[in-house]
N, C-alpha and C. Protein backbone atom coordinates (compact mmCIF):
# COMPACT_ATOMS: atom_id res chain seq x y z
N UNK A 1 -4.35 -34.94 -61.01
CA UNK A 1 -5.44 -35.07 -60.06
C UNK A 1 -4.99 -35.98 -58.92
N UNK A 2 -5.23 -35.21 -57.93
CA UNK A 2 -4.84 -36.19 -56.40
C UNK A 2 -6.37 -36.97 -55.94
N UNK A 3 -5.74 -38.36 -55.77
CA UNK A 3 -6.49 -39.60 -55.12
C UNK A 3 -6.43 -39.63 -53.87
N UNK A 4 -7.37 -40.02 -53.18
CA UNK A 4 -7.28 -40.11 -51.92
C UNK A 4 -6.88 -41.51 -51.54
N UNK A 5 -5.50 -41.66 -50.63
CA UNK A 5 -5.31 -42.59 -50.17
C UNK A 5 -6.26 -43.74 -49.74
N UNK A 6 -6.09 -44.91 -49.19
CA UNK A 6 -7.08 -46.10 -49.59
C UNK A 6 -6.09 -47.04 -47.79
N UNK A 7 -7.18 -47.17 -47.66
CA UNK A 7 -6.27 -47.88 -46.39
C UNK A 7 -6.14 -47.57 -45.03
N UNK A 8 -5.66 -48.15 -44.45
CA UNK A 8 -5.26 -47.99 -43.14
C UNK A 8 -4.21 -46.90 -42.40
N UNK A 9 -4.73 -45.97 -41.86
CA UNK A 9 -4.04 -44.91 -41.45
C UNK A 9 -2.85 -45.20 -40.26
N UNK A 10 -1.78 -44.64 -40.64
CA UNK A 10 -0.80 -45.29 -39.56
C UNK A 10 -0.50 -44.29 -38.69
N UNK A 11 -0.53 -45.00 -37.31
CA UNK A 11 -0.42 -43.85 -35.92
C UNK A 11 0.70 -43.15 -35.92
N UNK A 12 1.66 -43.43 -36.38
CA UNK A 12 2.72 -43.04 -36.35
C UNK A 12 3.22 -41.76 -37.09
N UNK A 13 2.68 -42.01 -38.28
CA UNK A 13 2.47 -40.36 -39.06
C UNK A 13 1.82 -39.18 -38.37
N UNK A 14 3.02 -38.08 -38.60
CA UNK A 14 2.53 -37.29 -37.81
C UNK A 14 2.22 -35.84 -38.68
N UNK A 15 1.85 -35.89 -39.58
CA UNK A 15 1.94 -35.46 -40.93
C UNK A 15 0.59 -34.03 -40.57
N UNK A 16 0.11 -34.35 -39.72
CA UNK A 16 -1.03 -33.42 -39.60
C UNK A 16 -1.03 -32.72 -37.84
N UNK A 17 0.35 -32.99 -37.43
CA UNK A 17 0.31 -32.92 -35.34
C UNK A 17 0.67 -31.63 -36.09
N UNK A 18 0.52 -30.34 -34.82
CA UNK A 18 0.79 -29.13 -34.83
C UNK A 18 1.71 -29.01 -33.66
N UNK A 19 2.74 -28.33 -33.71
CA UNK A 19 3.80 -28.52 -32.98
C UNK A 19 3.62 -26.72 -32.03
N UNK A 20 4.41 -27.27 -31.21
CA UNK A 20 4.18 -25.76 -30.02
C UNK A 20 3.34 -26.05 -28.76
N UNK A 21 2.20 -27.24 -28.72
CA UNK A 21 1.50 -27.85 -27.99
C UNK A 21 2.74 -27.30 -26.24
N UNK A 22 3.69 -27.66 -26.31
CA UNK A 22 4.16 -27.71 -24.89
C UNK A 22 4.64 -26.07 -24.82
N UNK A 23 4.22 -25.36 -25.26
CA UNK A 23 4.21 -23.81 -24.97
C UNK A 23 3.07 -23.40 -24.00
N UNK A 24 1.66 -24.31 -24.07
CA UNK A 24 0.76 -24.02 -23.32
C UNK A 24 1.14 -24.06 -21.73
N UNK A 25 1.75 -24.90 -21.41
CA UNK A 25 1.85 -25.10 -19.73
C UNK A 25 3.16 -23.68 -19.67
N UNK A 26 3.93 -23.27 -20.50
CA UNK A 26 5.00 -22.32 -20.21
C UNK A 26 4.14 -20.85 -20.11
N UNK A 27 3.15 -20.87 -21.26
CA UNK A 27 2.42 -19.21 -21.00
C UNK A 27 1.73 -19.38 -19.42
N UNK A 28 1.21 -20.69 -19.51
CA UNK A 28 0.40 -20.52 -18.36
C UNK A 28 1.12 -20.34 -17.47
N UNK A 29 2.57 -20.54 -17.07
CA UNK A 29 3.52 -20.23 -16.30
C UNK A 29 3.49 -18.36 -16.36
N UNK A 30 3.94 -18.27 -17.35
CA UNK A 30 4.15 -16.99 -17.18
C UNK A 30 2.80 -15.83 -16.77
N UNK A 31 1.87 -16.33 -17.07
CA UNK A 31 0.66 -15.53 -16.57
C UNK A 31 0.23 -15.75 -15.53
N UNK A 32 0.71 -16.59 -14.96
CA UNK A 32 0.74 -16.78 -12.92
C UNK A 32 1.16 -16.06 -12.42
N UNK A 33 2.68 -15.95 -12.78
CA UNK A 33 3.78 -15.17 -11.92
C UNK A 33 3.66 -13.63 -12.40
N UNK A 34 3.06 -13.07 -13.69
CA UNK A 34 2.67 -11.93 -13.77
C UNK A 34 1.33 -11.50 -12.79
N UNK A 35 0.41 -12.42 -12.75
CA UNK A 35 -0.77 -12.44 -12.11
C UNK A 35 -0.18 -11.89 -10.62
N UNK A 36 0.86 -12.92 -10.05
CA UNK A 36 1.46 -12.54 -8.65
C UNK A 36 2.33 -10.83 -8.84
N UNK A 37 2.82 -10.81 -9.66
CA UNK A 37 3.56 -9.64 -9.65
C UNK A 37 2.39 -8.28 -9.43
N UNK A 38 1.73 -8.63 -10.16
CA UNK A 38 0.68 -6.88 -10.40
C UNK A 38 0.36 -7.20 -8.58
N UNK A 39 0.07 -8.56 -8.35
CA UNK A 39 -0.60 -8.53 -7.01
C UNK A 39 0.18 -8.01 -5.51
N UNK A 40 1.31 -8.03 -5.98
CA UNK A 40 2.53 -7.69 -5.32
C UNK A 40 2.18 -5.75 -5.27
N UNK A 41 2.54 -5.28 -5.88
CA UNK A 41 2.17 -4.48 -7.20
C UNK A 41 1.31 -3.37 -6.40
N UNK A 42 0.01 -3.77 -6.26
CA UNK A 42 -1.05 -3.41 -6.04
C UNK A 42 -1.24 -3.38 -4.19
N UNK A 43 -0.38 -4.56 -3.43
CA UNK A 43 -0.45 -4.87 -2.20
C UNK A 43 0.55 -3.11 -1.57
N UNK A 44 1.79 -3.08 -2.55
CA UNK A 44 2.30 -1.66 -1.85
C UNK A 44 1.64 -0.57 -2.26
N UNK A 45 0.51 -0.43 -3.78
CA UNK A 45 0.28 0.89 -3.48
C UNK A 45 -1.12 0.68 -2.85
N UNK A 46 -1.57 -0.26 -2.37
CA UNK A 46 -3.10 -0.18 -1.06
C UNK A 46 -2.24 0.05 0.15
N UNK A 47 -1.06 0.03 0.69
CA UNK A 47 -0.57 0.03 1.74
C UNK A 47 -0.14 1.77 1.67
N UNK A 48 0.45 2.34 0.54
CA UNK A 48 0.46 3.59 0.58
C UNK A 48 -0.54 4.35 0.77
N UNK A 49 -1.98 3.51 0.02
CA UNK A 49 -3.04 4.79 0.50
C UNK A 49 -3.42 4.82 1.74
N UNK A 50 -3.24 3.58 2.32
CA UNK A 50 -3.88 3.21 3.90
C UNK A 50 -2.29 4.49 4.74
N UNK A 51 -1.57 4.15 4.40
CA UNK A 51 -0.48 5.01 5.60
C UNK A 51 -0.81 6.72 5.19
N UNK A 52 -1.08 7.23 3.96
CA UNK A 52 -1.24 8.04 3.74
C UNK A 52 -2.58 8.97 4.73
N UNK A 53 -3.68 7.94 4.08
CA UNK A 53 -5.03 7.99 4.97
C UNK A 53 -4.39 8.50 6.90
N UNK A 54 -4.07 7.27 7.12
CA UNK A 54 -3.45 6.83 8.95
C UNK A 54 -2.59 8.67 9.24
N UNK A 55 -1.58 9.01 7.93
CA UNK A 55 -1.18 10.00 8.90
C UNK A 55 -2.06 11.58 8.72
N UNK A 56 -2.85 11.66 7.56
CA UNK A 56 -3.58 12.74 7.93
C UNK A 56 -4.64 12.81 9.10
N UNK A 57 -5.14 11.62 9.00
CA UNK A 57 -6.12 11.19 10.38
C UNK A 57 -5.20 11.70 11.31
N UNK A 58 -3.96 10.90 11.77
CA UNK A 58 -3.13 11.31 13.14
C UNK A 58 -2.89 13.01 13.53
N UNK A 59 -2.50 13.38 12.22
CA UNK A 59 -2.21 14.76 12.29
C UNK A 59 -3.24 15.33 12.66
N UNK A 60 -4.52 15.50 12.18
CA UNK A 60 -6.12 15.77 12.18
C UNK A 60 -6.84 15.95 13.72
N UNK A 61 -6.18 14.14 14.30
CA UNK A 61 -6.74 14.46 15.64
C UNK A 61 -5.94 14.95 16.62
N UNK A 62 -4.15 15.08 16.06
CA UNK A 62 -3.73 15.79 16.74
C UNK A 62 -3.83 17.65 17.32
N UNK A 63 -4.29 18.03 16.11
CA UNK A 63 -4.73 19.33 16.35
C UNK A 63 -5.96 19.84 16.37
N UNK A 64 -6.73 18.79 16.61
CA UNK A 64 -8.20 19.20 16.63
C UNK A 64 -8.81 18.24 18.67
N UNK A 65 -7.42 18.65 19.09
CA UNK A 65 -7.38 17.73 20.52
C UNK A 65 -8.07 18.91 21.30
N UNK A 66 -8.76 17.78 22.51
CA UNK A 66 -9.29 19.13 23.34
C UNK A 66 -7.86 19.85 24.14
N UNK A 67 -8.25 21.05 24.42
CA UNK A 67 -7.11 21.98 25.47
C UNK A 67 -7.25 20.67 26.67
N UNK A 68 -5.88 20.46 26.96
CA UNK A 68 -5.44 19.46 27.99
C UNK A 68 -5.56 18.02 27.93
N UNK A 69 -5.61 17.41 26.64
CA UNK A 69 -5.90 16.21 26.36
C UNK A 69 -4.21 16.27 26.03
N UNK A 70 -3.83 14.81 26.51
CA UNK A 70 -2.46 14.15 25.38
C UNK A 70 -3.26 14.03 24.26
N UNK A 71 -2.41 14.81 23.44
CA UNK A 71 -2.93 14.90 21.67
C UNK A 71 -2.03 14.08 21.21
N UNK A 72 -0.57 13.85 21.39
CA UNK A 72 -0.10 13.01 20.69
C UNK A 72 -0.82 11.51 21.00
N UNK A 73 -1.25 11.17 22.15
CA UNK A 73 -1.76 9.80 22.26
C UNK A 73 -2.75 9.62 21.21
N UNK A 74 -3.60 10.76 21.21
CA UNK A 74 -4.63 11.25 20.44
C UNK A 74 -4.74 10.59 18.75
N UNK A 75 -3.34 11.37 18.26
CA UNK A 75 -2.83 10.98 17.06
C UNK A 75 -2.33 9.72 16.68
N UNK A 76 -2.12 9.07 17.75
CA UNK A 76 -1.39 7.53 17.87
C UNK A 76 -2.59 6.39 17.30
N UNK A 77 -3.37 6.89 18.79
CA UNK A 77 -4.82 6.02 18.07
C UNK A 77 -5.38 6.11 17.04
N UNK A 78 -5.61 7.04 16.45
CA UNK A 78 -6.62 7.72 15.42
C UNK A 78 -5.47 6.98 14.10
N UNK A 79 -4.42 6.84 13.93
CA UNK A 79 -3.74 6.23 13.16
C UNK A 79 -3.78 4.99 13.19
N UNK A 80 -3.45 4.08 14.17
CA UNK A 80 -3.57 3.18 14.24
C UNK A 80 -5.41 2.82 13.89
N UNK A 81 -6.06 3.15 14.68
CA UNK A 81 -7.20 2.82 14.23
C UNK A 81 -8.23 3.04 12.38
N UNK A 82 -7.09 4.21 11.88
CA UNK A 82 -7.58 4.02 10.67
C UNK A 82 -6.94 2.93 9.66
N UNK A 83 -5.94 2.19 9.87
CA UNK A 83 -4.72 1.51 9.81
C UNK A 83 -5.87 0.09 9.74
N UNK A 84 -6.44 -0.09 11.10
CA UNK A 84 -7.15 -1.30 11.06
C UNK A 84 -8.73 -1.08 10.40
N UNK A 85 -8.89 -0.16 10.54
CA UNK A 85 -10.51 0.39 9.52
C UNK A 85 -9.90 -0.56 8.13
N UNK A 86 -8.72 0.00 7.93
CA UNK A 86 -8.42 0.00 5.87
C UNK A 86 -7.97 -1.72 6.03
N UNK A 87 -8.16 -2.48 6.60
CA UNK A 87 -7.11 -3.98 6.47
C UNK A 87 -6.44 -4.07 7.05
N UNK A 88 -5.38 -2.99 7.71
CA UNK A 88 -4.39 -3.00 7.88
C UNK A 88 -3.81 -3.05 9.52
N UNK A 89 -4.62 -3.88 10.29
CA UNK A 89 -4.52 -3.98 11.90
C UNK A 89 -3.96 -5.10 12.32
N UNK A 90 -3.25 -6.52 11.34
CA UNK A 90 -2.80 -7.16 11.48
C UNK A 90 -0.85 -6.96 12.11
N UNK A 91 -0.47 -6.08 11.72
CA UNK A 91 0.91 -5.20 12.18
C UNK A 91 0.56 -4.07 12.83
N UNK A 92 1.04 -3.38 13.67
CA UNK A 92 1.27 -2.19 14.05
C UNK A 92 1.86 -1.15 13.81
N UNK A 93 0.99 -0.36 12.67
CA UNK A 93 2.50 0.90 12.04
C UNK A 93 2.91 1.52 13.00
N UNK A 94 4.09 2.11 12.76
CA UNK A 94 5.13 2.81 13.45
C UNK A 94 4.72 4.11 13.18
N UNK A 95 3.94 5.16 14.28
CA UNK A 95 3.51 6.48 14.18
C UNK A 95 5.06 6.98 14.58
N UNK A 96 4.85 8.17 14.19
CA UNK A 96 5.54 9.05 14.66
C UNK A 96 4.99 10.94 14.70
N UNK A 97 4.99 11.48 15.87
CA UNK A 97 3.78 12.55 15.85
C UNK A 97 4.81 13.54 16.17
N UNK A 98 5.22 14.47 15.84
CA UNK A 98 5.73 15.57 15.98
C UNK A 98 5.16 17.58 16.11
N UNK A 99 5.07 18.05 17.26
CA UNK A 99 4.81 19.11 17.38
C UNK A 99 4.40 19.89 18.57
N UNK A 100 3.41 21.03 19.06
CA UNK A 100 3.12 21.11 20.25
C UNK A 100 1.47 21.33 19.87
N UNK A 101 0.69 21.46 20.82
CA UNK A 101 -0.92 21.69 20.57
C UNK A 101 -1.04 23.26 21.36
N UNK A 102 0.28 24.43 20.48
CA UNK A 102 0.02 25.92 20.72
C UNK A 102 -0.23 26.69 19.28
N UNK A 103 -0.82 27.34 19.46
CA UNK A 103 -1.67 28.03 18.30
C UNK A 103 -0.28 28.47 17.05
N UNK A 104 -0.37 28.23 15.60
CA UNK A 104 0.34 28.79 14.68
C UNK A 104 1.45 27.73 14.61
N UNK A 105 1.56 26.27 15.68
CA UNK A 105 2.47 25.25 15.65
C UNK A 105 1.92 24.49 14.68
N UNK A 106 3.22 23.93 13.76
CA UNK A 106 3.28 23.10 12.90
C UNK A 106 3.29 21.75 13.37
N UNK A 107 2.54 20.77 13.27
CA UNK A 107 2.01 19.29 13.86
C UNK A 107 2.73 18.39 12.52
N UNK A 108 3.40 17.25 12.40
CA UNK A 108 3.63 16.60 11.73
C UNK A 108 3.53 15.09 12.07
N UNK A 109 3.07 14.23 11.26
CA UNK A 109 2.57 12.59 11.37
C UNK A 109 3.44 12.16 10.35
N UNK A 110 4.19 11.09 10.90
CA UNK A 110 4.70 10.30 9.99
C UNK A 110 4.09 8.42 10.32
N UNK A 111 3.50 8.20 9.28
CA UNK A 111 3.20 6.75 9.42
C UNK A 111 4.33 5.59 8.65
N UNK A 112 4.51 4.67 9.10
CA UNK A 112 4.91 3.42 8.16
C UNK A 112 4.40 2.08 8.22
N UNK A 113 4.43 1.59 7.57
CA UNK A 113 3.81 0.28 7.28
C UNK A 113 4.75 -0.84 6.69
N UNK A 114 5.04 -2.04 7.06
CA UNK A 114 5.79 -2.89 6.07
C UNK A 114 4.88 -3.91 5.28
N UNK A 115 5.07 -3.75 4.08
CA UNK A 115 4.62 -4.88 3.24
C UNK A 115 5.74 -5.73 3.12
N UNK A 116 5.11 -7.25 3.37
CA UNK A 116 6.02 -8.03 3.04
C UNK A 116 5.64 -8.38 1.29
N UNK A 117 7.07 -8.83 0.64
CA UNK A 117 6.80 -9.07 -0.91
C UNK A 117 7.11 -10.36 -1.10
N UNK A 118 6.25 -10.91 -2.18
CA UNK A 118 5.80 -12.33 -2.80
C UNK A 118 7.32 -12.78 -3.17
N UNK A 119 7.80 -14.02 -2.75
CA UNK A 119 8.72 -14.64 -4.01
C UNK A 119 8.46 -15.09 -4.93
N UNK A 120 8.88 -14.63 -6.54
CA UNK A 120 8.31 -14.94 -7.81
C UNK A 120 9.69 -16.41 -8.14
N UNK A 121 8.95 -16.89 -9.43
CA UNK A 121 9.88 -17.38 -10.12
C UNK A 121 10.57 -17.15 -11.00
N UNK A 122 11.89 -17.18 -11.29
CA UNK A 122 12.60 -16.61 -12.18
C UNK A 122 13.60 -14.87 -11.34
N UNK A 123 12.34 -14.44 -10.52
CA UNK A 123 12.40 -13.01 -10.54
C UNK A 123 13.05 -13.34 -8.87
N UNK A 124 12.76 -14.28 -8.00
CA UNK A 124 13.11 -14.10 -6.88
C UNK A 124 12.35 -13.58 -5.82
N UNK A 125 12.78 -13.51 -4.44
CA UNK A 125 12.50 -12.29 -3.56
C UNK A 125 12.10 -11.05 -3.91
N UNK A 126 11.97 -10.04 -3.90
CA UNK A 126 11.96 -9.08 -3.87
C UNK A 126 12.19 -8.00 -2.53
N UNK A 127 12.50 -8.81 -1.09
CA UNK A 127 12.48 -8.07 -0.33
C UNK A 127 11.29 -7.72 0.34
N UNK A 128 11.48 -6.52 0.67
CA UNK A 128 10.28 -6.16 1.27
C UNK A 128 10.29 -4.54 1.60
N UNK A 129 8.94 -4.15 1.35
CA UNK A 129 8.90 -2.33 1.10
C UNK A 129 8.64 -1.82 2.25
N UNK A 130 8.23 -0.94 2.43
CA UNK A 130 7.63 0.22 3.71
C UNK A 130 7.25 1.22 2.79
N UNK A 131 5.91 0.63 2.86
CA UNK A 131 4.57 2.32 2.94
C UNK A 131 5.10 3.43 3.69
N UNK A 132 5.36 4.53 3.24
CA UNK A 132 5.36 5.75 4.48
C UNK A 132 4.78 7.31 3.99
N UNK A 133 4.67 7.77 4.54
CA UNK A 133 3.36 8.96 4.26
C UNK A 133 3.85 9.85 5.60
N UNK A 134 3.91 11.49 4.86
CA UNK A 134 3.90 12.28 6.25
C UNK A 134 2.63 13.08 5.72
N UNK A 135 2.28 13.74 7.13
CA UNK A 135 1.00 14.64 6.42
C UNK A 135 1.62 16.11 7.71
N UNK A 136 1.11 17.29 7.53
CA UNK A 136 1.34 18.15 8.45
C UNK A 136 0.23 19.44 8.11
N UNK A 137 -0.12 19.73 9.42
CA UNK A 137 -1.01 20.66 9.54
C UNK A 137 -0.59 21.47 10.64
N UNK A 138 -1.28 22.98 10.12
CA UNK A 138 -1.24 24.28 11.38
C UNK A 138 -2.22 23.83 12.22
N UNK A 139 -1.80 24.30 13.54
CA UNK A 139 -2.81 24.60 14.53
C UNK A 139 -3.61 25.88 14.41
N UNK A 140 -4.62 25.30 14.34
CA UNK A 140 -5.86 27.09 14.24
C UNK A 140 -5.30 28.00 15.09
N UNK A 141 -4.91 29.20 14.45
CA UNK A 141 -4.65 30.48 15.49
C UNK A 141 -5.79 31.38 15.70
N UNK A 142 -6.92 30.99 15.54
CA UNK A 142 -7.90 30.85 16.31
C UNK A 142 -8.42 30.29 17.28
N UNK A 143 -7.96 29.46 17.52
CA UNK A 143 -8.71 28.39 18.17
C UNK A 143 -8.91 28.95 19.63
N UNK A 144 -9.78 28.41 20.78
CA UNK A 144 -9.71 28.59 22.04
C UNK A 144 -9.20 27.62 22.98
N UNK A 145 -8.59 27.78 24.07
CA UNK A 145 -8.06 27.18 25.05
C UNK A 145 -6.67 26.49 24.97
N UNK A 146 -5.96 26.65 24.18
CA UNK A 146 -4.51 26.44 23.79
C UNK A 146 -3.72 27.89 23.46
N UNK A 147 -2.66 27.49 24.61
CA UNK A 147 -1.36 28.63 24.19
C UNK A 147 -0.87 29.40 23.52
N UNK A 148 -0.15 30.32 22.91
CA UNK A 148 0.46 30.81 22.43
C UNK A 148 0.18 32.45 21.64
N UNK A 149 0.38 32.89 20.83
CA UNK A 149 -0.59 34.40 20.06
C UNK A 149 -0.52 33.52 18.99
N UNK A 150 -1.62 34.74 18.27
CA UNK A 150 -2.21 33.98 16.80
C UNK A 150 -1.44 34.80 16.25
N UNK A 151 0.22 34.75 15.83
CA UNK A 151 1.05 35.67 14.69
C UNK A 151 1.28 34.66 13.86
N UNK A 152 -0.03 33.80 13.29
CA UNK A 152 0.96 33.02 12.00
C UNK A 152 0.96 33.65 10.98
N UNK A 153 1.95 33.70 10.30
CA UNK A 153 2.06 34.41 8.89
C UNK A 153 2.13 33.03 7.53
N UNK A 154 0.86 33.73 6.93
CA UNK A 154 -0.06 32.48 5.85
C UNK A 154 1.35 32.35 4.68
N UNK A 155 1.60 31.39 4.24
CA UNK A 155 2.15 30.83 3.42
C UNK A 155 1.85 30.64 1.99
């Protein structure tokens, strides 16, 4: 049969400490810099949907321009301006509009965007990405007041 000790408990015994105590400040380390990573993470694919968004818009108002309007200017704005709709008006993406505004012409938008990326610990830099997105649309060979014959052959 065990007695219970009688006396004065000494500080020094450590007979009952649980050890691992200094693991807490290391997880909490590591669930920061994961915290930053997804956020990293998440910053290029919101930047993909925003360039994605920017070049169907561009393409969109490029061929839906009135007869005798600059349509590529057309497409410039309409990108850029959906660019700053989504967050994203702090930089200026780099349009790029390719095509003519004549009936059965293929119109193409290319947008980009740079995300800059977080430096982690352990992990470093990472550099830095570019969002980019093309989108492309026919010109209605219907349409009125723009050029060309309606011989597109459907795809």
């Amino acid at each position: 049969m065990l007695r219970p000790r009688r006396g004065r408990v000494r500080l020094s015994d450590e007979s009952g400490a649980v050890g691992g105590l200094e693991a807490l400040p290391f997880g909490v380390l590591v669930f920061v810099v994961g915290t930053l990573l997804v956020a990293n993470v998440w910053a290029v694919i919101d930047a993909k949907m925003a360039v994605t968004t920017a070049a169907r818009e561009a393409v969109r108002a490029f061929v839906e321009a009135p007869a005798g309007a600059d349509a590529a200017a057309l497409g410039h704005g309409a990108a850029q301006s959906t660019m700053a709709a989504l967050g994203r008006g702090d930089h200026p993406a780099a349009v790029t509009v390719r095509g003519a505004l004549t009936r059965c012409a293929r119109v193409t938008a290319t947008v980009r965007y740079p995300v800059p990326a977080v430096t982690l610990p352990w992990i470093g830099s990472m550099g830095s990405f570019t969002a980019a997105a093309t989108a492309s649309e026919i010109v209605d060979p219907l349409r009125s007041g723009v050029p060309g014959e309606a011989d597109c052959v459907a795809a």
